[in-house]
N, C-alpha and C. Protein backbone atom coordinates (compact mmCIF):
# COMPACT_ATOMS: atom_id res chain seq x y z
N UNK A 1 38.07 -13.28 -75.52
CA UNK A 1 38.23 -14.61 -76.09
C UNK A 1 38.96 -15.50 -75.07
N UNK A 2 38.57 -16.56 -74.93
CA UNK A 2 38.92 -17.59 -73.83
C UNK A 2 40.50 -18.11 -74.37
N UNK A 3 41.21 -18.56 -73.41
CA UNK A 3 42.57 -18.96 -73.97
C UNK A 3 42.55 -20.43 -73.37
N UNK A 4 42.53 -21.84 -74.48
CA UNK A 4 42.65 -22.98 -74.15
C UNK A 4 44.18 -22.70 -73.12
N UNK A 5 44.04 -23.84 -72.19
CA UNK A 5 45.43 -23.77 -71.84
C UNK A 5 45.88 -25.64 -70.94
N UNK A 6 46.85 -25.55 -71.13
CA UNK A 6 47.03 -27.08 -70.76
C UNK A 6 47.81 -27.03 -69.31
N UNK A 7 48.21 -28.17 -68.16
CA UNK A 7 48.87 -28.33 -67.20
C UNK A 7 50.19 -28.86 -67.38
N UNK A 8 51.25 -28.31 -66.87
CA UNK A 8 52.54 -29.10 -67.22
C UNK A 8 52.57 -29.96 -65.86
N UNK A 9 52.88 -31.37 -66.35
CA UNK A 9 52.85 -32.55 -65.67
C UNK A 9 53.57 -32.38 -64.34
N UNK A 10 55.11 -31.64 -64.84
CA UNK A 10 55.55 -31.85 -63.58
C UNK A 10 55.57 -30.54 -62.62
N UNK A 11 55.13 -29.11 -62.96
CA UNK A 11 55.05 -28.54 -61.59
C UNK A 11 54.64 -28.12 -61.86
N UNK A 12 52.67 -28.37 -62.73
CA UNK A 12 51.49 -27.94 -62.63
C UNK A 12 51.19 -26.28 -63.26
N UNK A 13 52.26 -25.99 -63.36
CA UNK A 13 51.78 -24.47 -64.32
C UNK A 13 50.96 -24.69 -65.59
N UNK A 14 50.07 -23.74 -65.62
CA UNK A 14 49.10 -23.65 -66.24
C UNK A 14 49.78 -22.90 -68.01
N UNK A 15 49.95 -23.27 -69.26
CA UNK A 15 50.39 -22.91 -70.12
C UNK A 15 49.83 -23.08 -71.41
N UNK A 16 50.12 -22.10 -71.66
CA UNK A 16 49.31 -22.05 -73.66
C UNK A 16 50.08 -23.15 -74.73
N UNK A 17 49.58 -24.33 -74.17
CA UNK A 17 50.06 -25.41 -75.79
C UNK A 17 51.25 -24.70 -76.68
N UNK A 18 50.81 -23.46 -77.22
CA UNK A 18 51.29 -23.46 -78.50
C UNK A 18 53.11 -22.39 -78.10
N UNK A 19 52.58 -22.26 -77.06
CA UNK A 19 53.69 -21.74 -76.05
C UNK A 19 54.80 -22.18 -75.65
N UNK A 20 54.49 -23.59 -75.26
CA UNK A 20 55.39 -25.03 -74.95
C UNK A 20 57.12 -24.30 -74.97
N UNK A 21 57.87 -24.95 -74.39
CA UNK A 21 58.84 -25.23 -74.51
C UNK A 21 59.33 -26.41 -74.76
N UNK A 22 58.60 -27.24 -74.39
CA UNK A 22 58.74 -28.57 -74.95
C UNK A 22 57.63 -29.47 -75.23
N UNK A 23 57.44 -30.63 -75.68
CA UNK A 23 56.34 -31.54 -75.61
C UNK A 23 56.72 -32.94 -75.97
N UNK A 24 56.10 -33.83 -75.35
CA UNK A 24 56.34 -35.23 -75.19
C UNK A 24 55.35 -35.66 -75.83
N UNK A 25 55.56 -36.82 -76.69
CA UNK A 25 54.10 -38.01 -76.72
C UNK A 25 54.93 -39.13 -76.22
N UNK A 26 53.55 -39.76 -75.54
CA UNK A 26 53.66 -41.00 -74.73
C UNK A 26 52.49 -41.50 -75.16
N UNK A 27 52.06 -42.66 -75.58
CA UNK A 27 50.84 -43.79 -75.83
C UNK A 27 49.83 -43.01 -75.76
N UNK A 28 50.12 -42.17 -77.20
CA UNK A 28 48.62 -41.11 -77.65
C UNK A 28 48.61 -39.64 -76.91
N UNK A 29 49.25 -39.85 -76.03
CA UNK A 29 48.86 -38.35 -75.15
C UNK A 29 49.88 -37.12 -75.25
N UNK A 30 50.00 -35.97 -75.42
CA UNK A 30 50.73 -35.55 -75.28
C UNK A 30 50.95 -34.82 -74.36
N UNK A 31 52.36 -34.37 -73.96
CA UNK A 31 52.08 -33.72 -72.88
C UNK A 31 53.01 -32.09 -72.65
N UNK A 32 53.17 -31.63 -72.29
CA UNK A 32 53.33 -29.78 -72.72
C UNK A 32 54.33 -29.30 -71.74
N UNK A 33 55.13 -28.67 -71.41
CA UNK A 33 56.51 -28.29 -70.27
C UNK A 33 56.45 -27.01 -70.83
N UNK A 34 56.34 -26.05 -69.44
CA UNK A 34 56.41 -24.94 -69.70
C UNK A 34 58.80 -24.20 -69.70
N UNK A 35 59.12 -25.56 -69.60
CA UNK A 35 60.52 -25.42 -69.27
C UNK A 35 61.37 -26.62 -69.69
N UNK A 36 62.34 -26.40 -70.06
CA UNK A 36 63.55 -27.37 -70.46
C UNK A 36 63.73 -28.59 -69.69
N UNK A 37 63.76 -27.89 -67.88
CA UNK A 37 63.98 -28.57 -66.77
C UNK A 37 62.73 -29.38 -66.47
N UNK A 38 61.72 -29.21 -67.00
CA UNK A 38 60.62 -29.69 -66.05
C UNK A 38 60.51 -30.82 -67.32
N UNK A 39 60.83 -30.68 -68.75
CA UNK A 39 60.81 -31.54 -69.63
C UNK A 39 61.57 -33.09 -69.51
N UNK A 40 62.79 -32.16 -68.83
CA UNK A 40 63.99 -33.31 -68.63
C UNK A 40 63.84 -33.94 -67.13
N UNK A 41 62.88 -33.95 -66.36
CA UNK A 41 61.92 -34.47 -65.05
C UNK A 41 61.52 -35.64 -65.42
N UNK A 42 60.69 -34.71 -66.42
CA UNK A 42 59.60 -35.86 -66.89
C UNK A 42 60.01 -36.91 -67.87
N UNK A 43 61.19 -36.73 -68.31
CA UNK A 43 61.76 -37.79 -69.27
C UNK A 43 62.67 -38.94 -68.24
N UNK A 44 62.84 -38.46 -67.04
CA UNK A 44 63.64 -39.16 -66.20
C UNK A 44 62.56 -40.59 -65.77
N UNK A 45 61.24 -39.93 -65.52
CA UNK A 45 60.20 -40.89 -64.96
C UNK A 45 58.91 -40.78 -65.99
N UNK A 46 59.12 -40.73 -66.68
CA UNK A 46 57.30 -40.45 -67.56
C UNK A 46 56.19 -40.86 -66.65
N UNK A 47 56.32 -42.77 -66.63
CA UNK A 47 54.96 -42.67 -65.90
C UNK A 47 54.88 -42.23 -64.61
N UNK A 48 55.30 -41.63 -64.06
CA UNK A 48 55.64 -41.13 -62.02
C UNK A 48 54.92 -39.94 -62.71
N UNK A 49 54.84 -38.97 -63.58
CA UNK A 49 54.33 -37.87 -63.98
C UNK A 49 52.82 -38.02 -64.88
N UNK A 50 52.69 -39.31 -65.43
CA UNK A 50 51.43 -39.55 -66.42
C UNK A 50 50.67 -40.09 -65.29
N UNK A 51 50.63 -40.97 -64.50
CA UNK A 51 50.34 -41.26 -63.38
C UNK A 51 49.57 -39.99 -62.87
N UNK A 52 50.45 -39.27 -62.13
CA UNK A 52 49.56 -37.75 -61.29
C UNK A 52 48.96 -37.24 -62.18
N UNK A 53 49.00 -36.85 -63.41
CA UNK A 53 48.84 -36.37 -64.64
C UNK A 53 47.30 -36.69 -64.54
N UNK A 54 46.96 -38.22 -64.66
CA UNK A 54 45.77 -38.73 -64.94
C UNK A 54 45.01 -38.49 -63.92
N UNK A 55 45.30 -38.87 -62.98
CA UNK A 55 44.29 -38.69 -61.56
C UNK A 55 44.24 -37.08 -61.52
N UNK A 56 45.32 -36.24 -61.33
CA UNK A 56 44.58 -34.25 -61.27
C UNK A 56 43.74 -34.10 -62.48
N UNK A 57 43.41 -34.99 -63.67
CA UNK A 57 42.48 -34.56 -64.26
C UNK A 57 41.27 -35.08 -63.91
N UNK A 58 41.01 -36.15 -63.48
CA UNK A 58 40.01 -36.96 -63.32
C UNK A 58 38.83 -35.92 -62.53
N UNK A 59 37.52 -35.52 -62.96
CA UNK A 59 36.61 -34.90 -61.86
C UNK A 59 36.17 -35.31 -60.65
């Protein structure tokens, strides 16, 4: 069975959603931290992280 899995914004580890250590919403999106520290990164700058966020997904 395949395991959905999401990117944490700020140092790209690959993690199971439901796994989270933390999670943010920002204007609809949410976004997933596999760590406390990488949560409290991304709360320092959101968009500096939604920013890269958008473009590493883009194909």
């Amino acid at each position: 069975m395949a395991t959905n899995t999401v990117r944490d914004p700020v140092c790209g580890m690959e993690i199971d959603p439901a796994g989270a250590a933390q999670t943010r919403e920002v204007r609809g999106q949410t976004f997933y931290f596999c760590s406390d520290p990488c949560a409290d990164m991304f709360d320092v700058d959101p968009h500096l992280y939604m920013a890269h966020h958008t473009q590493s997904s883009q194909p």
